[in-house]
N, C-alpha and C. Protein backbone atom coordinates (compact mmCIF):
# COMPACT_ATOMS: atom_id res chain seq x y z
N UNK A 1 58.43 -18.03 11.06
CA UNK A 1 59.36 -19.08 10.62
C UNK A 1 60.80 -18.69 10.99
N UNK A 2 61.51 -19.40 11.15
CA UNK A 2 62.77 -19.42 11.49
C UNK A 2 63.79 -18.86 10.14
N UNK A 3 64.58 -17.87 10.47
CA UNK A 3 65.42 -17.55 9.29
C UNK A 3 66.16 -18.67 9.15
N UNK A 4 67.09 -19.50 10.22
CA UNK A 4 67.75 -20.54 9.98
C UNK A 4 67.18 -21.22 8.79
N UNK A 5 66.21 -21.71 9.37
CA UNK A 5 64.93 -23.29 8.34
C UNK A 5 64.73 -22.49 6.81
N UNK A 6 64.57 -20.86 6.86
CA UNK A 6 64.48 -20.31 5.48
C UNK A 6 65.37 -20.77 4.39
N UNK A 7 66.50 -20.46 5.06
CA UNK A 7 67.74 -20.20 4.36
C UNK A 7 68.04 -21.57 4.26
N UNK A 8 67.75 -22.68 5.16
CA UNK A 8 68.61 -24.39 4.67
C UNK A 8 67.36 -24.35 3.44
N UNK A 9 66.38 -24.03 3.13
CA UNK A 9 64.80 -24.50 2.28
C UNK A 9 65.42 -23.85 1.08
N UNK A 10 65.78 -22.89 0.94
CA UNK A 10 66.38 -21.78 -0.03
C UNK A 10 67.67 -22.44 -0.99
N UNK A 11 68.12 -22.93 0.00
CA UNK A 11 69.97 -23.65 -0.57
C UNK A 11 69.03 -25.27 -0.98
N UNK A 12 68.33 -25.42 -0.75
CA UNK A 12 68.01 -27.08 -0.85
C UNK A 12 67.11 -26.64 -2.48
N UNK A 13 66.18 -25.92 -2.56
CA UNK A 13 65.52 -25.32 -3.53
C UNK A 13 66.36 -25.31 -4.67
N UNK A 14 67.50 -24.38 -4.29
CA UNK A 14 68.57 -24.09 -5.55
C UNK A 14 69.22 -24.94 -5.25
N UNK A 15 69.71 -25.87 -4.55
CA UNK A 15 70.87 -26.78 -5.16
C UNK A 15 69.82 -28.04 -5.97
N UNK A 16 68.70 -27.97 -6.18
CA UNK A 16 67.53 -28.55 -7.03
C UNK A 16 67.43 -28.50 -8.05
N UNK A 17 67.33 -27.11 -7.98
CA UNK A 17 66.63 -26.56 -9.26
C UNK A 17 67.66 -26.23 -10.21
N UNK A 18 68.51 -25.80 -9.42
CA UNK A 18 70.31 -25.46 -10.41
C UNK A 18 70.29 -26.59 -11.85
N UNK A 19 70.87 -27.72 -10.85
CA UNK A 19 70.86 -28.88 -12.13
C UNK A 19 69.96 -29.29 -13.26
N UNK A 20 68.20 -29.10 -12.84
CA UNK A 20 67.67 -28.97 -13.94
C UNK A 20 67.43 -28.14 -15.29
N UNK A 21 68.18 -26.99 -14.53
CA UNK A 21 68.02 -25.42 -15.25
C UNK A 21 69.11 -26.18 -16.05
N UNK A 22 70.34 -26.43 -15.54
CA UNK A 22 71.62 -26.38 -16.65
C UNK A 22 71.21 -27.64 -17.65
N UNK A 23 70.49 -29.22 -17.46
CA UNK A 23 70.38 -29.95 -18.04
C UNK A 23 69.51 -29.22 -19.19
N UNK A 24 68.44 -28.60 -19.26
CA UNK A 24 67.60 -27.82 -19.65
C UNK A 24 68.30 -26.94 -21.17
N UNK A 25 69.18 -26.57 -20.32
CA UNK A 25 69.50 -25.58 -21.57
C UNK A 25 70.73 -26.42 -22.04
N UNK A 26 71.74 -26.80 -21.50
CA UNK A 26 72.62 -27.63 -22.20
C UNK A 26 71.82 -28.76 -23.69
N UNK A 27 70.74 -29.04 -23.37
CA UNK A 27 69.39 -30.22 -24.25
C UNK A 27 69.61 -29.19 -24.88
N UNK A 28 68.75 -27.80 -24.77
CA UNK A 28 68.07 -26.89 -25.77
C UNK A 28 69.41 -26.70 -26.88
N UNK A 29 70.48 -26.13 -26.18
CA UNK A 29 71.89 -25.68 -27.02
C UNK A 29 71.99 -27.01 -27.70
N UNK A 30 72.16 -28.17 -27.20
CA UNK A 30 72.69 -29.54 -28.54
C UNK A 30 71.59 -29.20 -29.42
N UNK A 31 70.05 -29.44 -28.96
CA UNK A 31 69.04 -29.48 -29.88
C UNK A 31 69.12 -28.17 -31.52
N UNK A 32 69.74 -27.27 -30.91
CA UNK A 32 69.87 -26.07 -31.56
C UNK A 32 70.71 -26.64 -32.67
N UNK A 33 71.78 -26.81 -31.95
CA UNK A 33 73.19 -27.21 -32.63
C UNK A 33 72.56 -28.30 -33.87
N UNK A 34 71.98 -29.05 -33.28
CA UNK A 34 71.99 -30.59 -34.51
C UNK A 34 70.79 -29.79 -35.47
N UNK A 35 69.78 -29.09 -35.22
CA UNK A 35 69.54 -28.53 -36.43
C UNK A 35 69.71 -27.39 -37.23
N UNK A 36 70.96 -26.33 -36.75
CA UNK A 36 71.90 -25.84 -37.22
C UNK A 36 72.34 -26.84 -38.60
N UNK A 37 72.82 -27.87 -37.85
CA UNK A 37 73.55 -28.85 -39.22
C UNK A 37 72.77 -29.47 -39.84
N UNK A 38 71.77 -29.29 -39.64
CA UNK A 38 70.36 -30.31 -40.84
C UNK A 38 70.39 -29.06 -41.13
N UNK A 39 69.80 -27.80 -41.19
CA UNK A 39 69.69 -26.85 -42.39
C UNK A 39 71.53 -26.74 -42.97
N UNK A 40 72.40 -26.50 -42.45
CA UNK A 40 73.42 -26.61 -43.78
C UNK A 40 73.35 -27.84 -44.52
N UNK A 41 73.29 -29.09 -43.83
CA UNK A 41 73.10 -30.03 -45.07
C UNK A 41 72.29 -29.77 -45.84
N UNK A 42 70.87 -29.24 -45.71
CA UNK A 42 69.62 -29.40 -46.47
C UNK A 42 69.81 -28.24 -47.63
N UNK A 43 70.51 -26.74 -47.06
CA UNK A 43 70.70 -25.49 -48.01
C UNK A 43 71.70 -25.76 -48.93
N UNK A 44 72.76 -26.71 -48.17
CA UNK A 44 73.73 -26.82 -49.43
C UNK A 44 74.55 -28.01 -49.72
N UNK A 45 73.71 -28.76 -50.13
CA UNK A 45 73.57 -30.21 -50.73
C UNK A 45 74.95 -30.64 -51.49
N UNK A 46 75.66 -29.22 -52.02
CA UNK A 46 76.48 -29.60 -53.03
C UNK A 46 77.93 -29.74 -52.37
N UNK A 47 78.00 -29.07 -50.90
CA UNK A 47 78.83 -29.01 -50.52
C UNK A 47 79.57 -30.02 -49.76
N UNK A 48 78.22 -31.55 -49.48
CA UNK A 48 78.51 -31.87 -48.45
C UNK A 48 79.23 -33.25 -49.38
């Protein structure tokens, strides 16, 4: 195989896969986050 054709397959791969990785965890971190704040509402009822 051609190193050229490697390396455009390689950059096309990761400029792919990049964006799903970050959508991925950016989801996971909100998801975290919003039930972060359902257990303080839920532990301390009196505060809110």
């Amino acid at each position: 195989m051609d190193a050229q054709l490697i390396q455009k397959v390689n950059a096309t791969a990761l400029g792919f896969l990049l964006p799903i990785r970050f959508i991925e965890f950016s989801f996971l971190t909100s998801r975290n986050q919003k039930n972060k704040n359902n257990d303080a509402i839920f532990m301390r009822p009196q505060q809110r």
